[in-house]
N, C-alpha and C. Protein backbone atom coordinates (compact mmCIF):
# COMPACT_ATOMS: atom_id res chain seq x y z
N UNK A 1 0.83 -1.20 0.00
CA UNK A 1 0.00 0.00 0.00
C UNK A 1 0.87 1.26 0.00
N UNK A 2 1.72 1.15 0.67
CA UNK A 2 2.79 2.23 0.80
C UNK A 2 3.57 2.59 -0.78
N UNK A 3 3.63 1.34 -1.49
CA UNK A 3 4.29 1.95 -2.79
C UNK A 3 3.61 2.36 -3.69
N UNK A 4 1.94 2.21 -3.50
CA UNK A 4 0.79 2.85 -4.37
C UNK A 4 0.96 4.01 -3.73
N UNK A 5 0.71 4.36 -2.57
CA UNK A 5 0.71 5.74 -2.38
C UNK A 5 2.20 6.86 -3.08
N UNK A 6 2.99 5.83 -2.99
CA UNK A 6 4.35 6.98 -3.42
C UNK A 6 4.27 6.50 -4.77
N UNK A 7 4.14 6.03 -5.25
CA UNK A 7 3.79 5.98 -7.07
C UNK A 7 2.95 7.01 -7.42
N UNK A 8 1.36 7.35 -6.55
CA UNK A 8 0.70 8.18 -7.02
C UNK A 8 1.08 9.13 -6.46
N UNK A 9 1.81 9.93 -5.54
CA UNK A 9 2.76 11.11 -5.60
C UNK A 9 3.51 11.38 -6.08
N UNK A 10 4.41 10.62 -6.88
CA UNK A 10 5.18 11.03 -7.51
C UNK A 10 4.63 11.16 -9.07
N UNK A 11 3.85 10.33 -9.34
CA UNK A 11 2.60 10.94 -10.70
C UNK A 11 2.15 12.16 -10.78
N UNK A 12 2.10 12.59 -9.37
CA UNK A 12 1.21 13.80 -9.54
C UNK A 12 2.18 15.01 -9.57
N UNK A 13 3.15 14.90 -8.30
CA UNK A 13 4.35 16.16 -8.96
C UNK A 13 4.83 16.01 -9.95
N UNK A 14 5.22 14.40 -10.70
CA UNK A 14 5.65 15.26 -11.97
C UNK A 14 4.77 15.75 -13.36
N UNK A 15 3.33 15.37 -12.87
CA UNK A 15 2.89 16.11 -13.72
C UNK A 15 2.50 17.49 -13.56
N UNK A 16 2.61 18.12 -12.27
CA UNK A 16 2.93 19.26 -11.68
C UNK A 16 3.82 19.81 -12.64
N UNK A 17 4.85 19.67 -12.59
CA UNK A 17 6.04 19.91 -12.80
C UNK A 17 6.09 20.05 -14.53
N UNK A 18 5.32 19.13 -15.03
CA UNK A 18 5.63 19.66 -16.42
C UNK A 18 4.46 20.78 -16.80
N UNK A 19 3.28 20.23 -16.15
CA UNK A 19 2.64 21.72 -16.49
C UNK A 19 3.55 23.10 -16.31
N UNK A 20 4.57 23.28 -15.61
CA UNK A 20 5.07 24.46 -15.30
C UNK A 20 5.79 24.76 -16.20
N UNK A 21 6.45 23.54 -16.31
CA UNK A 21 7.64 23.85 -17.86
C UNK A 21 6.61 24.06 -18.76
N UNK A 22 5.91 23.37 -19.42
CA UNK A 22 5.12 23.76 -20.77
C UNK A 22 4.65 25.20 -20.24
N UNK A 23 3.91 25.77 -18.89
CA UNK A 23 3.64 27.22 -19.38
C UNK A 23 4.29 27.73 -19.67
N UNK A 24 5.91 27.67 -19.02
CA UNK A 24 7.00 28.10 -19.22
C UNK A 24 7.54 28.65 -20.38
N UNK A 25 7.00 27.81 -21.00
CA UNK A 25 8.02 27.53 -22.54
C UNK A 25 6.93 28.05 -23.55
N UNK A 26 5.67 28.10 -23.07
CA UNK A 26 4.65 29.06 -24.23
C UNK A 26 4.75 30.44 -23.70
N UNK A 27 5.00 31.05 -22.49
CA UNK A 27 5.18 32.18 -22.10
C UNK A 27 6.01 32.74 -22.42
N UNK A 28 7.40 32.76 -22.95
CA UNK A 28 8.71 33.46 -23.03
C UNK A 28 8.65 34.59 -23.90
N UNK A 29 8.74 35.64 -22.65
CA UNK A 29 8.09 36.98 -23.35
C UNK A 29 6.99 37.79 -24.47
N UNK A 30 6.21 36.88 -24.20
CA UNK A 30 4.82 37.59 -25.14
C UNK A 30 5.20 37.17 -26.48
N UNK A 31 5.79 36.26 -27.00
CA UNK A 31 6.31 35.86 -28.32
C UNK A 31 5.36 35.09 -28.87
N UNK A 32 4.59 34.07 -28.23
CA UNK A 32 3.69 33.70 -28.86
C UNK A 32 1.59 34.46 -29.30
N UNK A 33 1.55 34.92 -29.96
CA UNK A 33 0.62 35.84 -30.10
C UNK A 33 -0.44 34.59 -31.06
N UNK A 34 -1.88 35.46 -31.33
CA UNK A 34 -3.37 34.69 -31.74
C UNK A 34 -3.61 35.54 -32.50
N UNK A 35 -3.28 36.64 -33.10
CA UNK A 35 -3.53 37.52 -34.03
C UNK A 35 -3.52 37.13 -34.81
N UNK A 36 -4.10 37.59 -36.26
CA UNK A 36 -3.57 36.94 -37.45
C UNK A 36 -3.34 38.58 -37.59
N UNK A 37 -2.22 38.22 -39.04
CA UNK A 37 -1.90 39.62 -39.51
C UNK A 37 -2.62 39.50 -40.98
N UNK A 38 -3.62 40.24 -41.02
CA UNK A 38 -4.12 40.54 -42.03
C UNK A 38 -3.91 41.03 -43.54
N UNK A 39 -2.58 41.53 -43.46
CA UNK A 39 -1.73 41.93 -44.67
C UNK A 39 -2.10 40.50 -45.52
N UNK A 40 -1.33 39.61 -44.46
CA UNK A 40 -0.72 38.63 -45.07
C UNK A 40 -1.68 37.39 -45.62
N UNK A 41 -2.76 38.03 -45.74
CA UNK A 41 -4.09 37.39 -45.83
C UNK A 41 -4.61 37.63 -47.74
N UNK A 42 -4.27 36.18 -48.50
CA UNK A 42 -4.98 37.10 -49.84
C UNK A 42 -6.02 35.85 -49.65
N UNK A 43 -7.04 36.82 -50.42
CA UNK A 43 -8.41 35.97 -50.61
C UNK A 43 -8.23 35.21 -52.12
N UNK A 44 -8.65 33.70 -51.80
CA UNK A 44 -8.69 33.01 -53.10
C UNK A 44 -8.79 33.26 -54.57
N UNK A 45 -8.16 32.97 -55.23
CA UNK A 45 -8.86 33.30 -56.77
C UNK A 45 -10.45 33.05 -57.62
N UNK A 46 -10.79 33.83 -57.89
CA UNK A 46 -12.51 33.15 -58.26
C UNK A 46 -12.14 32.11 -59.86
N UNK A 47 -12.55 31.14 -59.60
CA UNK A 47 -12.68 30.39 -60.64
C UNK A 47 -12.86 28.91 -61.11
């Protein structure tokens, strides 16, 4: 019983733990943006 319990603690910090890295790593200074840039937008050809 004792090694179910420390199996499922240690499941759970390290999935702790990578949630932090992945915010981590989408956060790095406002670099990732949802905008589209519209310039760069051509509308299809009709035909």
């Amino acid at each position: 019983m004792k090694t179910k319990k420390l199996v499922l603690a240690i499941a759970i910090f390290g999935g702790m733990l990578f949630t932090v890295q992945a915010t981590n790593i989408i956060d790095l200074d406002g670099q990732t943006t949802t905008q589209v840039d519209k310039r760069k937008l051509k509308p299809p050809p009709n035909g």
